[in-house]
Protein backbone atom coordinates (compact mmCIF):
# COMPACT_ATOMS: atom_id res chain seq x y z
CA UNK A 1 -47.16 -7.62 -28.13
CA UNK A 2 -48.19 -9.66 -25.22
CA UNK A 3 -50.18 -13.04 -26.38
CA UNK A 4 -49.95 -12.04 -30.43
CA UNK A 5 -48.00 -14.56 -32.69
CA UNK A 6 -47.67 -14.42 -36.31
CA UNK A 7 -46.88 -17.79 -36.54
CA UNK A 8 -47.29 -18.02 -40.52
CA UNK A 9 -44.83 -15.57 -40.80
CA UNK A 10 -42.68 -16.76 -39.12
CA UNK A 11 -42.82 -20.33 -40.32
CA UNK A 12 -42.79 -18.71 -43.46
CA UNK A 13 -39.45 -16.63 -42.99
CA UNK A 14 -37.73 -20.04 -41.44
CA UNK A 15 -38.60 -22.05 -44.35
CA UNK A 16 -37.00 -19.03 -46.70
CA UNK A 17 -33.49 -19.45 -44.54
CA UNK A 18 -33.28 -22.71 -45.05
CA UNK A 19 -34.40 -22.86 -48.81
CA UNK A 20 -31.72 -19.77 -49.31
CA UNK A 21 -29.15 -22.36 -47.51
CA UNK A 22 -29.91 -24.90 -49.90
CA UNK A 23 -29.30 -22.49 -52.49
CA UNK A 24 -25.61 -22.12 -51.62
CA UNK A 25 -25.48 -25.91 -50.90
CA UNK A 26 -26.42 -26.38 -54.63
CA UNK A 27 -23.12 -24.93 -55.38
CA UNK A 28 -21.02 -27.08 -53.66
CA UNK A 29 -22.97 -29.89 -55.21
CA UNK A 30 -23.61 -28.94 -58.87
CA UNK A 31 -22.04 -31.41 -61.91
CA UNK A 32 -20.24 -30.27 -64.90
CA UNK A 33 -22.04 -29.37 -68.10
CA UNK A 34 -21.76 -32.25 -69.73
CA UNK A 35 -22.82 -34.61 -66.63
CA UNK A 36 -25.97 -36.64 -67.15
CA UNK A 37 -27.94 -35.30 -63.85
CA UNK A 38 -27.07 -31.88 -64.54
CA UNK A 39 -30.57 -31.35 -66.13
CA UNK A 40 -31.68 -32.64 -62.77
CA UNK A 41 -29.68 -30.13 -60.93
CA UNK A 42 -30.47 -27.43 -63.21
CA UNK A 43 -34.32 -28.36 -62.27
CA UNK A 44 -34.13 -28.73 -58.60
CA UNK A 45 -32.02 -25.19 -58.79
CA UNK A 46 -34.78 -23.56 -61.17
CA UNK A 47 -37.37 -25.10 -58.47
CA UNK A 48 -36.25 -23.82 -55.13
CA UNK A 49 -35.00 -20.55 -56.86
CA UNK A 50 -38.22 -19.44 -57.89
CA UNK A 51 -40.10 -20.84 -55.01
CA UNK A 52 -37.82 -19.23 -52.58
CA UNK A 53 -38.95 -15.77 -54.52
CA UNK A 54 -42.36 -16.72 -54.61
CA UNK A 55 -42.51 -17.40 -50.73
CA UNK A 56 -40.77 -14.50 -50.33
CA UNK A 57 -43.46 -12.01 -52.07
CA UNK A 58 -45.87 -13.69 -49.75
CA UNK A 59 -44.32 -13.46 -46.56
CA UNK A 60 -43.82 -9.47 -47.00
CA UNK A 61 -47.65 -9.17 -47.60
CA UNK A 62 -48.07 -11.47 -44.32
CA UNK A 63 -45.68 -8.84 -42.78
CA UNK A 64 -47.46 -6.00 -44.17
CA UNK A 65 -50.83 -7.96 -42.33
CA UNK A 66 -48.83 -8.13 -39.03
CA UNK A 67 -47.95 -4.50 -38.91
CA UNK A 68 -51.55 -3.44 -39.90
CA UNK A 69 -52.56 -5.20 -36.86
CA UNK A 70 -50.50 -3.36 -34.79
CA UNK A 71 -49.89 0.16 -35.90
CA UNK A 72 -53.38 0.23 -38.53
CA UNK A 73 -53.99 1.70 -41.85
CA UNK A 74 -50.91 3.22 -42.08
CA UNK A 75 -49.24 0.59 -43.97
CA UNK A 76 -51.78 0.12 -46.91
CA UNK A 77 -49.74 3.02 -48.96
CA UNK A 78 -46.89 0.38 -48.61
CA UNK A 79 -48.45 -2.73 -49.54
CA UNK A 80 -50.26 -0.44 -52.78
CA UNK A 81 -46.39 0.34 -53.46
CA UNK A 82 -44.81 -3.12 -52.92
CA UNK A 83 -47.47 -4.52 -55.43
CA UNK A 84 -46.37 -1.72 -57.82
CA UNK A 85 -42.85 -3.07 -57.01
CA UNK A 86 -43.74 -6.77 -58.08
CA UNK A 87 -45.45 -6.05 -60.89
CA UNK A 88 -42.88 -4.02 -62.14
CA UNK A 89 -40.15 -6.01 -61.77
CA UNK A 90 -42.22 -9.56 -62.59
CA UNK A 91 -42.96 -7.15 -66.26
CA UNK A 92 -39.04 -6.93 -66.44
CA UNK A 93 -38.56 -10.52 -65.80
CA UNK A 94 -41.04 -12.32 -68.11
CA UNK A 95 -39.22 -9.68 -71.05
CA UNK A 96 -35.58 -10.71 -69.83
CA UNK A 97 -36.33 -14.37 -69.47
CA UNK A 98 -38.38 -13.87 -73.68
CA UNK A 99 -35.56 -12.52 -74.45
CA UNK A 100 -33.08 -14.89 -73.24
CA UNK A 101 -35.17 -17.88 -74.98
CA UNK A 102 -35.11 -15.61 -78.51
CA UNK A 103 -30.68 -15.64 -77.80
CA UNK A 104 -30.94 -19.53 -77.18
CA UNK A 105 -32.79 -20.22 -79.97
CA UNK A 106 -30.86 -18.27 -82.34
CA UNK A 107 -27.30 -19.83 -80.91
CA UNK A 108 -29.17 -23.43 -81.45
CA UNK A 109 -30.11 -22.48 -84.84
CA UNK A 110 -26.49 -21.29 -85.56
CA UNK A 111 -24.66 -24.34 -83.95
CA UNK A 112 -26.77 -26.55 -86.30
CA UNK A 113 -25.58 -24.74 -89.34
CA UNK A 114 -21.99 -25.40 -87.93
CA UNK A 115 -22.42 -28.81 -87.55
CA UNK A 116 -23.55 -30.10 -90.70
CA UNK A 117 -19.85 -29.22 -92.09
CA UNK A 118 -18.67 -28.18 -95.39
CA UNK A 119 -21.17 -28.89 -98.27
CA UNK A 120 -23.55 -30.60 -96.10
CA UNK A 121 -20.92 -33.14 -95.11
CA UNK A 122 -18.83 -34.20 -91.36
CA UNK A 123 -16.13 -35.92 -90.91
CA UNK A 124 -12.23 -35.08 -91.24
CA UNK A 125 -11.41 -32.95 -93.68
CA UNK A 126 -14.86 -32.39 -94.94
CA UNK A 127 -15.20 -35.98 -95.84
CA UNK A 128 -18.18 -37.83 -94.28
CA UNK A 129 -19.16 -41.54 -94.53
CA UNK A 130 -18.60 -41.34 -98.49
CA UNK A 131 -16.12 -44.05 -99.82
CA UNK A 132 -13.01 -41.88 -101.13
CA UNK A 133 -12.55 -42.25 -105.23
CA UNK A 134 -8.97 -43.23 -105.57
């Protein structure tokens, strides 16, 4: 349309290319488990990850805006859906992501039972820091 710009949208839609771009950069760039900064990596990831999704959800609704603009009420039975959508799937993710935490906690819990060795004792052999009886 002739003088209309949805410049939010837009600005909105570049900043998701290039945070999906530094996605795939993260790849390229990401440290082995046992590497001091990975917990920074694993943040920044986490970070841009859900803020990509988050800008995401935002820039369909200012879509959704821009279309009711032009074409009117047409599109409100979409955005009533799409929120249905969200909701839906941001149900499934909180449960997935409870879940997830109830599997890491139980492996934690395990790999400390593992550790402490054979009657409570590390070392070689089962023997810890005890002085051997000759």
């Amino acid at each position: 349309s002739v003088g209309v710009t949805y410049s939010t949208h837009r600005a909105l839609g570049i900043t998701l290319f290039c945070l999906g771009t530094l996605q795939v950069f993260a790849l390229l760039l990401r440290p082995n488990k046992d590497h001091k900064i990975r917990i920074y990596w694993n943040l920044y990831h986490w970070g841009i990850g859900y803020a990509t999704i988050i800008i995401s959800i935002i820039n369909i609704f200012k879509g959704f805006d821009a279309l009711e603009v032009s074409a009117g009420d047409r599109y409100d039975n979409w955005k009533h859906a799409y929120t249905g959508i969200i909701a839906a799937l941001g149900g499934i993710a909180v449960l997935l992501e409870a879940y997830t935490w109830i599997i890491v906690i139980k492996r934690k819990k395990s790999e400390n039972k593992f550790s402490q060795g054979v009657n409570g004792t590390n070392g070689v052999n089962g023997y810890g820091s005890r002085p051997q009886q000759v």
